[in-house]
Protein backbone atom coordinates (compact mmCIF):
# COMPACT_ATOMS: atom_id res chain seq x y z
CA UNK A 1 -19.99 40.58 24.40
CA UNK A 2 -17.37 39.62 21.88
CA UNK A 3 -18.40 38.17 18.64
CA UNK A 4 -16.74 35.00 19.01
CA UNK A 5 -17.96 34.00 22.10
CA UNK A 6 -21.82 33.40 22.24
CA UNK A 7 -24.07 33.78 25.45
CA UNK A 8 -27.66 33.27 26.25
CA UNK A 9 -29.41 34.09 29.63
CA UNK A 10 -32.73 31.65 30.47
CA UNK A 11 -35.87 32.99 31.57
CA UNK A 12 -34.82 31.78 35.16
CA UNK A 13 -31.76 33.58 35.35
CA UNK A 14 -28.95 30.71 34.10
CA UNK A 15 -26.20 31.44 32.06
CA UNK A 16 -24.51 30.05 29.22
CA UNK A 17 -21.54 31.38 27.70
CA UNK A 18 -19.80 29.01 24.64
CA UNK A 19 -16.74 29.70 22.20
CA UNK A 20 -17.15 27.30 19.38
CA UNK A 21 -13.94 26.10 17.95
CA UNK A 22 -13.67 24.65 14.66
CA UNK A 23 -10.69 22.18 14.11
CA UNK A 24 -10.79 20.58 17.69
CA UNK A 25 -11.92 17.38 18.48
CA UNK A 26 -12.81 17.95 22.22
CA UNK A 27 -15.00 19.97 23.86
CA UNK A 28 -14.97 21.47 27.59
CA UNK A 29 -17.91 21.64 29.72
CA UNK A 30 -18.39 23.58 33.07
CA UNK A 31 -21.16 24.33 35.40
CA UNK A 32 -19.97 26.93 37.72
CA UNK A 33 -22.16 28.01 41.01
CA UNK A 34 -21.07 31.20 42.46
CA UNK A 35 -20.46 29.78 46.16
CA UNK A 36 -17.30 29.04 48.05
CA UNK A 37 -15.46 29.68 50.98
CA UNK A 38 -16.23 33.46 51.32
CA UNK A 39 -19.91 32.68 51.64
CA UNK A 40 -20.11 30.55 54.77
CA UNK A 41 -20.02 31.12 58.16
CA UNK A 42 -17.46 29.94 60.62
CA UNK A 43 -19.94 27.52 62.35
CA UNK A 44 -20.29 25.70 59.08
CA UNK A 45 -16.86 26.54 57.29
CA UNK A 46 -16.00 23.93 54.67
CA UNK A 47 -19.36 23.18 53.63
CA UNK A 48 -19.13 24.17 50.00
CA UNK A 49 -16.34 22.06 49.26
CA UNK A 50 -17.63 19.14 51.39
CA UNK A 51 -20.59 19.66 49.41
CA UNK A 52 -19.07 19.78 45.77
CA UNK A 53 -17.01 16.19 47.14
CA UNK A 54 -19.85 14.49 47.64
CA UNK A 55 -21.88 15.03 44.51
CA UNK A 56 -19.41 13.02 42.69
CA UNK A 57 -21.18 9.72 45.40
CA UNK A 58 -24.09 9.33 43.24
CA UNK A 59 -26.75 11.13 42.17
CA UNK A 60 -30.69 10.79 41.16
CA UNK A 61 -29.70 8.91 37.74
CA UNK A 62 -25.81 8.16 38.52
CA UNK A 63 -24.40 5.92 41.14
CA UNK A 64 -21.14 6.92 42.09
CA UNK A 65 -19.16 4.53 39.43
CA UNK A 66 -21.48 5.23 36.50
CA UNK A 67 -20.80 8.69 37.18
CA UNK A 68 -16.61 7.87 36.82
CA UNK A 69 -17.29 5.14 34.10
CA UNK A 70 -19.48 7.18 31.76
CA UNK A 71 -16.68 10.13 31.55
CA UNK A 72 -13.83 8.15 31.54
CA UNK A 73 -15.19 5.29 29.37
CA UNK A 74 -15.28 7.26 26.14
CA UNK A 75 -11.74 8.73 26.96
CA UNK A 76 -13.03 11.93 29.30
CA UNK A 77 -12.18 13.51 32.34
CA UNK A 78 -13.99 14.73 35.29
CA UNK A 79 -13.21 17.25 38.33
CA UNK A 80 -14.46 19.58 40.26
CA UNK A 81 -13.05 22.02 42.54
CA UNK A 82 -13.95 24.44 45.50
CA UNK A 83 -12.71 28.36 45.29
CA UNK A 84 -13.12 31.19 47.52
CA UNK A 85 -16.12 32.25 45.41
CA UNK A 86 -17.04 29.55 43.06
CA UNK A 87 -17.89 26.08 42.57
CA UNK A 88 -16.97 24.27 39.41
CA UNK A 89 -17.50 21.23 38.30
CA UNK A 90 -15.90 20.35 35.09
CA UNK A 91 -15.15 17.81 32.08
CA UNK A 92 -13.10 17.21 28.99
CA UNK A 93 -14.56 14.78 26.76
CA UNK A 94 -14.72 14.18 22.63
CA UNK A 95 -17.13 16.56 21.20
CA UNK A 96 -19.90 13.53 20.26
CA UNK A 97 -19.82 12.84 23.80
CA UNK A 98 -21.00 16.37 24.76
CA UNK A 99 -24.42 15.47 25.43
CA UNK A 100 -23.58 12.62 28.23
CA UNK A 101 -21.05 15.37 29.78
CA UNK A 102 -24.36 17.40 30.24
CA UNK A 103 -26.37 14.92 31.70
CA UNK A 104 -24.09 13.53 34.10
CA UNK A 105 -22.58 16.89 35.76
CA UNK A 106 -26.23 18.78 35.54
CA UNK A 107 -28.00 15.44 37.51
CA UNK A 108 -24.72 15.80 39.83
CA UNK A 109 -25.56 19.02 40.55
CA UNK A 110 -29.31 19.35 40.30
CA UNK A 111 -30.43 15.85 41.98
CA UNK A 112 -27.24 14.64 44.12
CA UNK A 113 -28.45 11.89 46.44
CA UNK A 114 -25.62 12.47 49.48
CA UNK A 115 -26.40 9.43 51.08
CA UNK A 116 -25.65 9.09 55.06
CA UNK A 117 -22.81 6.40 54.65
CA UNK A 118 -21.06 8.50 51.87
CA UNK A 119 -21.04 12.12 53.86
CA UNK A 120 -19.61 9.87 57.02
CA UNK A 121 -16.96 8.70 54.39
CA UNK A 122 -16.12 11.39 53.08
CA UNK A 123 -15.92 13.77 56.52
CA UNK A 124 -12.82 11.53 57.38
CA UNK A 125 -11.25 12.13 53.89
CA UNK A 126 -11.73 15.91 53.95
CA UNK A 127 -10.53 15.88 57.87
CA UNK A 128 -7.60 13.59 56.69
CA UNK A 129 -6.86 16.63 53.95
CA UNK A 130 -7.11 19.32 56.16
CA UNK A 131 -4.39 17.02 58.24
CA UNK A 132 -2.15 16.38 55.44
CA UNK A 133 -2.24 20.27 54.35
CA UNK A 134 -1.06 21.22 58.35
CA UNK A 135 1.85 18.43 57.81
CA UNK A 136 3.03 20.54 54.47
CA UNK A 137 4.75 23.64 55.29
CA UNK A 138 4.86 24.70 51.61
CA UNK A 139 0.96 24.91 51.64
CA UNK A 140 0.37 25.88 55.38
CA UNK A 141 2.23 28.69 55.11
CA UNK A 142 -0.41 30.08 52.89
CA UNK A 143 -3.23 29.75 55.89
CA UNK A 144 -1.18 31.38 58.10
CA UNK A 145 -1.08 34.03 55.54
CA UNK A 146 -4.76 34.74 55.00
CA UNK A 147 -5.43 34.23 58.84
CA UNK A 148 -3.24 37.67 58.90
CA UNK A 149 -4.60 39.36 55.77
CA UNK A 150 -7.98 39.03 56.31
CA UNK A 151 -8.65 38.24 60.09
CA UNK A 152 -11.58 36.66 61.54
CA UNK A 153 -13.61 36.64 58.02
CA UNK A 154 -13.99 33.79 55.70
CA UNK A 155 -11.56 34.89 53.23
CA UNK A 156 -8.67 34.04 55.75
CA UNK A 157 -10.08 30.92 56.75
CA UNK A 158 -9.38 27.49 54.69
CA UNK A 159 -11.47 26.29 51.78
CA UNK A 160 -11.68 23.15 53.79
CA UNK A 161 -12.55 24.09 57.10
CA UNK A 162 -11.77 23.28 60.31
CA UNK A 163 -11.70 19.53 61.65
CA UNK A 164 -14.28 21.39 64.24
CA UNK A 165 -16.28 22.76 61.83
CA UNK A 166 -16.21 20.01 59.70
CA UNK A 167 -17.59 17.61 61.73
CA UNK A 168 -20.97 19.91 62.42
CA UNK A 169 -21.62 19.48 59.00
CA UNK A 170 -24.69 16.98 59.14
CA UNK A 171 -27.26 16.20 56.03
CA UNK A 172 -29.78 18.55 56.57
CA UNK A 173 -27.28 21.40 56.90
CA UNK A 174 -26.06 19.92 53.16
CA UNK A 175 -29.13 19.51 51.34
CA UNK A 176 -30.33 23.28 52.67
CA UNK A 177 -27.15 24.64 51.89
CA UNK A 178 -27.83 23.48 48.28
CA UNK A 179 -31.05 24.64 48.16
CA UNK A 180 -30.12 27.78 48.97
CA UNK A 181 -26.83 28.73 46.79
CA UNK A 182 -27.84 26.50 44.00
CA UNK A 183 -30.16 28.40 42.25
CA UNK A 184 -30.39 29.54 38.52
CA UNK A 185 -29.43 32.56 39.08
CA UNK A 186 -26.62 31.51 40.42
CA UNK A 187 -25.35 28.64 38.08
CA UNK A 188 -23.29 29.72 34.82
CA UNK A 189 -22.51 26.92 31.91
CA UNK A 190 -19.16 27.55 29.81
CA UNK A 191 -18.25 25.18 27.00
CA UNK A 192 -15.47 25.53 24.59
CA UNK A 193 -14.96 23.25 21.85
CA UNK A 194 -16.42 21.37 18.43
CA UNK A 195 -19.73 22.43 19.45
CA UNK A 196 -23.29 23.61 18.10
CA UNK A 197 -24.43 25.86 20.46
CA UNK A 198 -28.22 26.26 19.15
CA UNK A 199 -28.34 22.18 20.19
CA UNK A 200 -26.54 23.08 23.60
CA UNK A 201 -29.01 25.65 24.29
CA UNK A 202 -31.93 23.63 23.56
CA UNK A 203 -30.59 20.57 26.21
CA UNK A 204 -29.52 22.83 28.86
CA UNK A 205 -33.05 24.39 28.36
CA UNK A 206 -34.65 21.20 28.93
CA UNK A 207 -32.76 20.56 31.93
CA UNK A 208 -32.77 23.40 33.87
CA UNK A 209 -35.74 25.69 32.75
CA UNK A 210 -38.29 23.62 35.45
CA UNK A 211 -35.71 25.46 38.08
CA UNK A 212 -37.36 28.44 39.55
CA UNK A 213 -35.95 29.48 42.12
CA UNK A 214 -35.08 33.04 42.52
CA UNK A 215 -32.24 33.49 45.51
CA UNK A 216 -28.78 35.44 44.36
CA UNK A 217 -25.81 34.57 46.51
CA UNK A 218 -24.31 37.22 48.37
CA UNK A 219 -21.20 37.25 51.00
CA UNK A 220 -19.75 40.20 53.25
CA UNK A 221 -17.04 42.66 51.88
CA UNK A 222 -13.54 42.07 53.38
CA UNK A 223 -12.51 44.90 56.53
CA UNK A 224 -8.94 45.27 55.41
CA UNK A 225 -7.98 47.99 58.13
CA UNK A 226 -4.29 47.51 59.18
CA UNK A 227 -2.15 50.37 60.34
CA UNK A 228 1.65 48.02 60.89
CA UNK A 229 3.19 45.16 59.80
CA UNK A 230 2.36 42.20 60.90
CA UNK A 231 4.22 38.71 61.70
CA UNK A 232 3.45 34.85 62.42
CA UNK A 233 5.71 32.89 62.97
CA UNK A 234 5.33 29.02 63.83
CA UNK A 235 7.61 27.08 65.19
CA UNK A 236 8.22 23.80 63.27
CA UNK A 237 11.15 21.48 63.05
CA UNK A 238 11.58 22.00 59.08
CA UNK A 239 15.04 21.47 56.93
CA UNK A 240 14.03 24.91 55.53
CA UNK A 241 12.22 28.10 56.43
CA UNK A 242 8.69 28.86 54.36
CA UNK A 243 8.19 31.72 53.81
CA UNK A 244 4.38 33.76 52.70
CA UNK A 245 4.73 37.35 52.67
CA UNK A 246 1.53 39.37 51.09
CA UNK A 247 -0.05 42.66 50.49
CA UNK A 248 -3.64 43.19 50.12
CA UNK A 249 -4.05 43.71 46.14
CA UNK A 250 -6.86 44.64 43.33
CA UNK A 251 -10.02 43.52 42.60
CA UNK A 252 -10.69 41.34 39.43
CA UNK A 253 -11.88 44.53 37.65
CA UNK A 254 -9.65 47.00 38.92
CA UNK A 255 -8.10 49.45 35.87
CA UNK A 256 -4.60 48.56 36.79
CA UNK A 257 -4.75 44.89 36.78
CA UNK A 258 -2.80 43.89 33.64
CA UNK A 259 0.32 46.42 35.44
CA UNK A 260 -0.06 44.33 38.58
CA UNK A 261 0.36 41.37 36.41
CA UNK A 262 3.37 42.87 34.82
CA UNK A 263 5.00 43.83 38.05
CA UNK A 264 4.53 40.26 39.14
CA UNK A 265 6.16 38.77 36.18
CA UNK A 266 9.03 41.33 36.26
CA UNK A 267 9.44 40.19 39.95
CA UNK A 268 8.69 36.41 40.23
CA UNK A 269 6.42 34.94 37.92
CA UNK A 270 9.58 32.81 36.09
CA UNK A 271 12.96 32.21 35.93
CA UNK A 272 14.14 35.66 34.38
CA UNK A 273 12.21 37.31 37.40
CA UNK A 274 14.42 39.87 40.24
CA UNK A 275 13.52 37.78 42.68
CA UNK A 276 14.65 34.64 41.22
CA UNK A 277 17.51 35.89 39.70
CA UNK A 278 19.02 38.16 42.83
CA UNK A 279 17.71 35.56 45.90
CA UNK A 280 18.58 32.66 44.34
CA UNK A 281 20.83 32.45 41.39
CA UNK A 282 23.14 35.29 42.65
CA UNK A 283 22.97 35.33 46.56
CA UNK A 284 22.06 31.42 46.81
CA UNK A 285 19.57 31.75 49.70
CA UNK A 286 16.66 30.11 48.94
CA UNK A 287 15.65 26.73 46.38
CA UNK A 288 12.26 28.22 45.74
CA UNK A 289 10.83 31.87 45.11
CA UNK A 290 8.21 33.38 43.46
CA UNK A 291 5.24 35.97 43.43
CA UNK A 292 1.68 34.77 42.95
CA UNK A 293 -1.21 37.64 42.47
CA UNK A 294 -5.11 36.51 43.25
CA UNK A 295 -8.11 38.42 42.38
CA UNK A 296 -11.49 38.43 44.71
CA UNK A 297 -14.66 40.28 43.36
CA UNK A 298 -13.68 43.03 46.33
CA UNK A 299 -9.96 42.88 46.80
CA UNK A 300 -7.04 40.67 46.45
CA UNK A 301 -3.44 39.82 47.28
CA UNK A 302 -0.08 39.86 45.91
CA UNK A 303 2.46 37.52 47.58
CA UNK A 304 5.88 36.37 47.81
CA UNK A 305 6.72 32.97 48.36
CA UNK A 306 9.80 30.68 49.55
CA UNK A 307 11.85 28.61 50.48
CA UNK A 308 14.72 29.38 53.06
CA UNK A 309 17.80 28.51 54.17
CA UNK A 310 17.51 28.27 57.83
CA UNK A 311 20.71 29.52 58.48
CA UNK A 312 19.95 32.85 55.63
CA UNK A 313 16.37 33.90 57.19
CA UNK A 314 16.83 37.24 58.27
CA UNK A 315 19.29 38.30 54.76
CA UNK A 316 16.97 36.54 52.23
CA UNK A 317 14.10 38.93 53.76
CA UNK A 318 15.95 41.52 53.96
CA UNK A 319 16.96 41.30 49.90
CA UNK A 320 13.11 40.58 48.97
CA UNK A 321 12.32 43.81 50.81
CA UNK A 322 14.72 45.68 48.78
CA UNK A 323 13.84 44.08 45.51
CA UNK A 324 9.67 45.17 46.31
CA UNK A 325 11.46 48.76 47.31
CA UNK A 326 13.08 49.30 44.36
CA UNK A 327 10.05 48.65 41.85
CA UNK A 328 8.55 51.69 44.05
CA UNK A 329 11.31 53.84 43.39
CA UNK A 330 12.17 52.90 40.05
CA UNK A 331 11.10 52.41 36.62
CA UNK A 332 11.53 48.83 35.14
CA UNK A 333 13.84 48.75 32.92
CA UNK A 334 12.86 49.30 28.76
CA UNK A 335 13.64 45.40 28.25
CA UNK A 336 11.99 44.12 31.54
CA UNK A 337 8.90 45.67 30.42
CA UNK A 338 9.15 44.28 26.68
CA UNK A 339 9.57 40.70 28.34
CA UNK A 340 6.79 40.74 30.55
CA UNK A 341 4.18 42.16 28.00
CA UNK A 342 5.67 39.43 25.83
CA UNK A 343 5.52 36.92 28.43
CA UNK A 344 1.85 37.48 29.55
CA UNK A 345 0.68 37.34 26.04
CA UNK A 346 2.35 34.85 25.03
CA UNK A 347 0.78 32.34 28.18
CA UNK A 348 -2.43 33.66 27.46
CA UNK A 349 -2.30 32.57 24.05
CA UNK A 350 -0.85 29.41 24.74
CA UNK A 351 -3.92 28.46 27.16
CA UNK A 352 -6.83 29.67 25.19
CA UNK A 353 -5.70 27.42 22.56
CA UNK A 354 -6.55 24.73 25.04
CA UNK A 355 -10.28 23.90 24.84
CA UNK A 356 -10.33 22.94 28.54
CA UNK A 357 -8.51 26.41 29.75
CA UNK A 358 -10.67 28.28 27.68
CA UNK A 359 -13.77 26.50 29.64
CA UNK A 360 -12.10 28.09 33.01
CA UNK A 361 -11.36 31.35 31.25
CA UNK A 362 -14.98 32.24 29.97
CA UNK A 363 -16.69 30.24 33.03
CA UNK A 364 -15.20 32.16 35.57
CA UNK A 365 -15.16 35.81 33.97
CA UNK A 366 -19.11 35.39 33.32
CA UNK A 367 -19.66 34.21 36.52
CA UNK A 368 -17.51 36.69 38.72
CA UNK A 369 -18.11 39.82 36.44
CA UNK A 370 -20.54 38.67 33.92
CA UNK A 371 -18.65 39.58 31.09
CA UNK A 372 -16.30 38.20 29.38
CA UNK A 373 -12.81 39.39 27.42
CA UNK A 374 -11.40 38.48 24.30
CA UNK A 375 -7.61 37.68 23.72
CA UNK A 376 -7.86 40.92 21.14
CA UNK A 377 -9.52 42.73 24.44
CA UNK A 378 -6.60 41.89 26.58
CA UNK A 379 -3.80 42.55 24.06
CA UNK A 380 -5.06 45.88 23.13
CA UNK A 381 -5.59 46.98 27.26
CA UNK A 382 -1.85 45.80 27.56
CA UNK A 383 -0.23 47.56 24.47
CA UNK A 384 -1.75 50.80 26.81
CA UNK A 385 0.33 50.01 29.88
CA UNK A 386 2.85 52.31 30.44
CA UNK A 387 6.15 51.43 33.40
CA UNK A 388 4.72 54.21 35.16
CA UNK A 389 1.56 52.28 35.75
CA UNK A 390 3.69 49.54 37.04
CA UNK A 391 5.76 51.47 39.44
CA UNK A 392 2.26 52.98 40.57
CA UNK A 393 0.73 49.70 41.34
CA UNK A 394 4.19 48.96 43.35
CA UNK A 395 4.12 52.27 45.20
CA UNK A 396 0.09 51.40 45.88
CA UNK A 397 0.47 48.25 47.27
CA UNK A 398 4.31 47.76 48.64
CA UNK A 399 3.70 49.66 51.72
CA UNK A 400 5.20 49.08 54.86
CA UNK A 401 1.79 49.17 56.93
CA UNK A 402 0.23 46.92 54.85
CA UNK A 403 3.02 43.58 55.04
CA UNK A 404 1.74 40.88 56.43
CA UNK A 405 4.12 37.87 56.73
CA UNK A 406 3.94 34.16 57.68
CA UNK A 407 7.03 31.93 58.51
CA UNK A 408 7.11 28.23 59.22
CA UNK A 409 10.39 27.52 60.71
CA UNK A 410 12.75 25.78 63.39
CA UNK A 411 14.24 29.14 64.63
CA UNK A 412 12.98 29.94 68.17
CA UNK A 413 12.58 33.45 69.53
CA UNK A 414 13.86 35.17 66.62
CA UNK A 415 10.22 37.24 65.94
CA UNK A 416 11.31 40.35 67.16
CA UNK A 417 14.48 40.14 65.33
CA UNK A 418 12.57 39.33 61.96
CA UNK A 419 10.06 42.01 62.38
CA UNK A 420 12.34 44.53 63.44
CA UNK A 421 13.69 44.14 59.76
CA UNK A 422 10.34 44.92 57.93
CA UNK A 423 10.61 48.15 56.56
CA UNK A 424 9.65 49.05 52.98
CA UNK A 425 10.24 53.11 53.56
């Protein structure tokens, strides 16, 4: 563990993990619960983030407006949200407030009362969600995606379920899901911030040492076996074409990660990117493009994203293919490189000056790989990278078998005509 992060483990298995940071006036304050969407079987898909909704409706010591007007009456705020693997729930309050943040999130999570009238509620706002995400091509797109990466497992199912599934949810099936997953050894507390962490240690202590129980959350790996490309294609009256094309990537703690997040800055990450640059400002066919890269504790994905014109399908593929093609068979260039070491740095140092994204950054590294890096950590592993590493991780994961993509779009019959152009050789 770093020096300037400190972490202590209770007797039942909790963690906390705090940076202290002098000259702030705000601290952050998570409690993470490694559960999400990966964990949960298709019967009952949805259940962790229907869950996490409805702990904000009250709790053992918190009705559902004390809960908003205690945060947000000394100048707070308060969220929560629902991953593939984890469960946060999160606030950013002044640092004298730090002790309220505590109580109201831990009795939100430890004693949450999910009465009847709420979790009927509720259902129809997370079915009206899962509605308004099918009327958004821009995000739907993405489903279709997973549904081809990672077939018939939770990973490539959505966070929030099915309107099917959704509605099996019942109390009982709530309140045992919780006592299940929600277990000490499962819970991790991050807090950045004007804080003492001897006094933090002693309340979360208090709180949750009476918590025994034992269970550690575990999910299935991911079966990635694909031999071809694959296509979906759904036919939608859209003004444009949207466009998800992915590769299966690395997993969080994979050696080459930091060249996987240079390759996707050199390709789409910004406005300098290839992809931007040749698709858009050169050739004009598509408004939006860009590369996004996520990291699961087993695998991951790195995808291409955007926004077509109808009429330029078939050539704006085409030219994305060759872009990923050419970072296999080439070196980026000497500046490219410069830039994108540069450029991830430089974000990274931006957002751990942030109290509230370095919350999420320490939170979620202790509580998907129990560790945690500094910025010093991650500046010294990226002065190592080398272009060859990059054009490794593009040879590695830019092949042809492995393309998976999903189209949203008001061109009929044209699959076999798409397909027939994705080639990567």
């Amino acid at each position: 563990m770093n020096s300037i992060y400190k972490k202590k483990i209770l007797d039942n298995g909790l963690r906390v993990i705090a940076h202290p940071m002098t000259g702030m006036q705000s601290v952050a304050l998570g409690i993470w619960i490694k559960v999400g969407g990966r964990y949960e079987s298709a019967e009952f898909k949805g259940i962790t983030h229907f869950l996490e909704h409805l702990t904000f409706k009250g709790s053992k010591n918190y009705s559902c407006r004390r809960i908003k007007e205690s945060i947000e009456g000394v100048g707070g705020s308060l969220n929560g949200f629902t991953s593939e693997e984890l469960t946060c729930y999160l606030v950013k309050i002044p640092h004298s407030y730090l002790d309220l943040a505590l109580d109201v999130l831990s009795d939100m999570v430890i004693n949450p009362l999910l009465p009847q009238e709420e979790i009927d509620k509720e259902r129809t706002v997370i079915i009206e969600e899962i509605k308004m995400y099918k009327d958004l091509p821009q995000s739907y797109v993405y489903e279709l995606l997973e549904e081809l990466l990672w077939p018939k497992q939770p990973l490539g199912m959505p966070i929030a379920g099915s309107i099917d599934s959704v509605n099996k949810i019942k109390r009982e099936s709530l309140f045992s899901f919780k006592k299940r997953y929600y277990t000490p050894p499962n819970i991790i507390i991050s807090a950045a911030g004007l804080l003492d962490f001897d006094k933090l240690i002693d309340r979360v202590t208090a709180i949750f040492s009476v918590r025994k129980d034992k269970n550690i959350n575990t999910f299935s790996k991911v079966n990635e076996q694909q031999f071809k490309p694959q296509l979906k294609l759904l036919y939608k009256e859209t003004e444009q074409t949207h466009m998800a094309l992915g590769f299966h990537g690395f997993k969080r703690d994979h050696h080459l990660r930091h060249a996987l997040a240079l390759l996707h800055i050199v390709l789409g990450a910004n406005m300098s990117s290839r992809l931007f640059n040749e698709i858009r400002e050169k050739k004009g066919l598509a408004y939006e493009i860009g590369t996004q890269v996520k990291y699961f504790q087993d695998t991951g994905a790195f995808i291409v994203h955007a926004g077509i014109d109808n009429r330029k399908v078939k050539d704006a593929i085409k030219l994305i293919l060759k872009e990923l093609k050419k970072a296999k068979d080439k070196l980026v260039t000497t500046a490219e490189f410069k830039r994108a070491k540069d450029f991830y740095l430089g974000q990274l140092t931006l957002a751990l000056e942030d109290t509230f994204d370095h919350m999420l950054w320490i939170g979620e590294s202790t509580a998907t790989l129990d560790k945690v890096y500094s910025l010093k950590d991650i500046i010294n592993e990226v002065r190592k990278i080398k272009q060859q590493d990059i054009q490794q991780v593009a040879k590695y994961i830019f092949q042809e078998k492995k393309l998976n993509l999903a189209l949203i779009s008001p061109l009929k019959d044209t699959e076999q005509v798409i397909y027939d152009e994705l080639y990567l050789n």
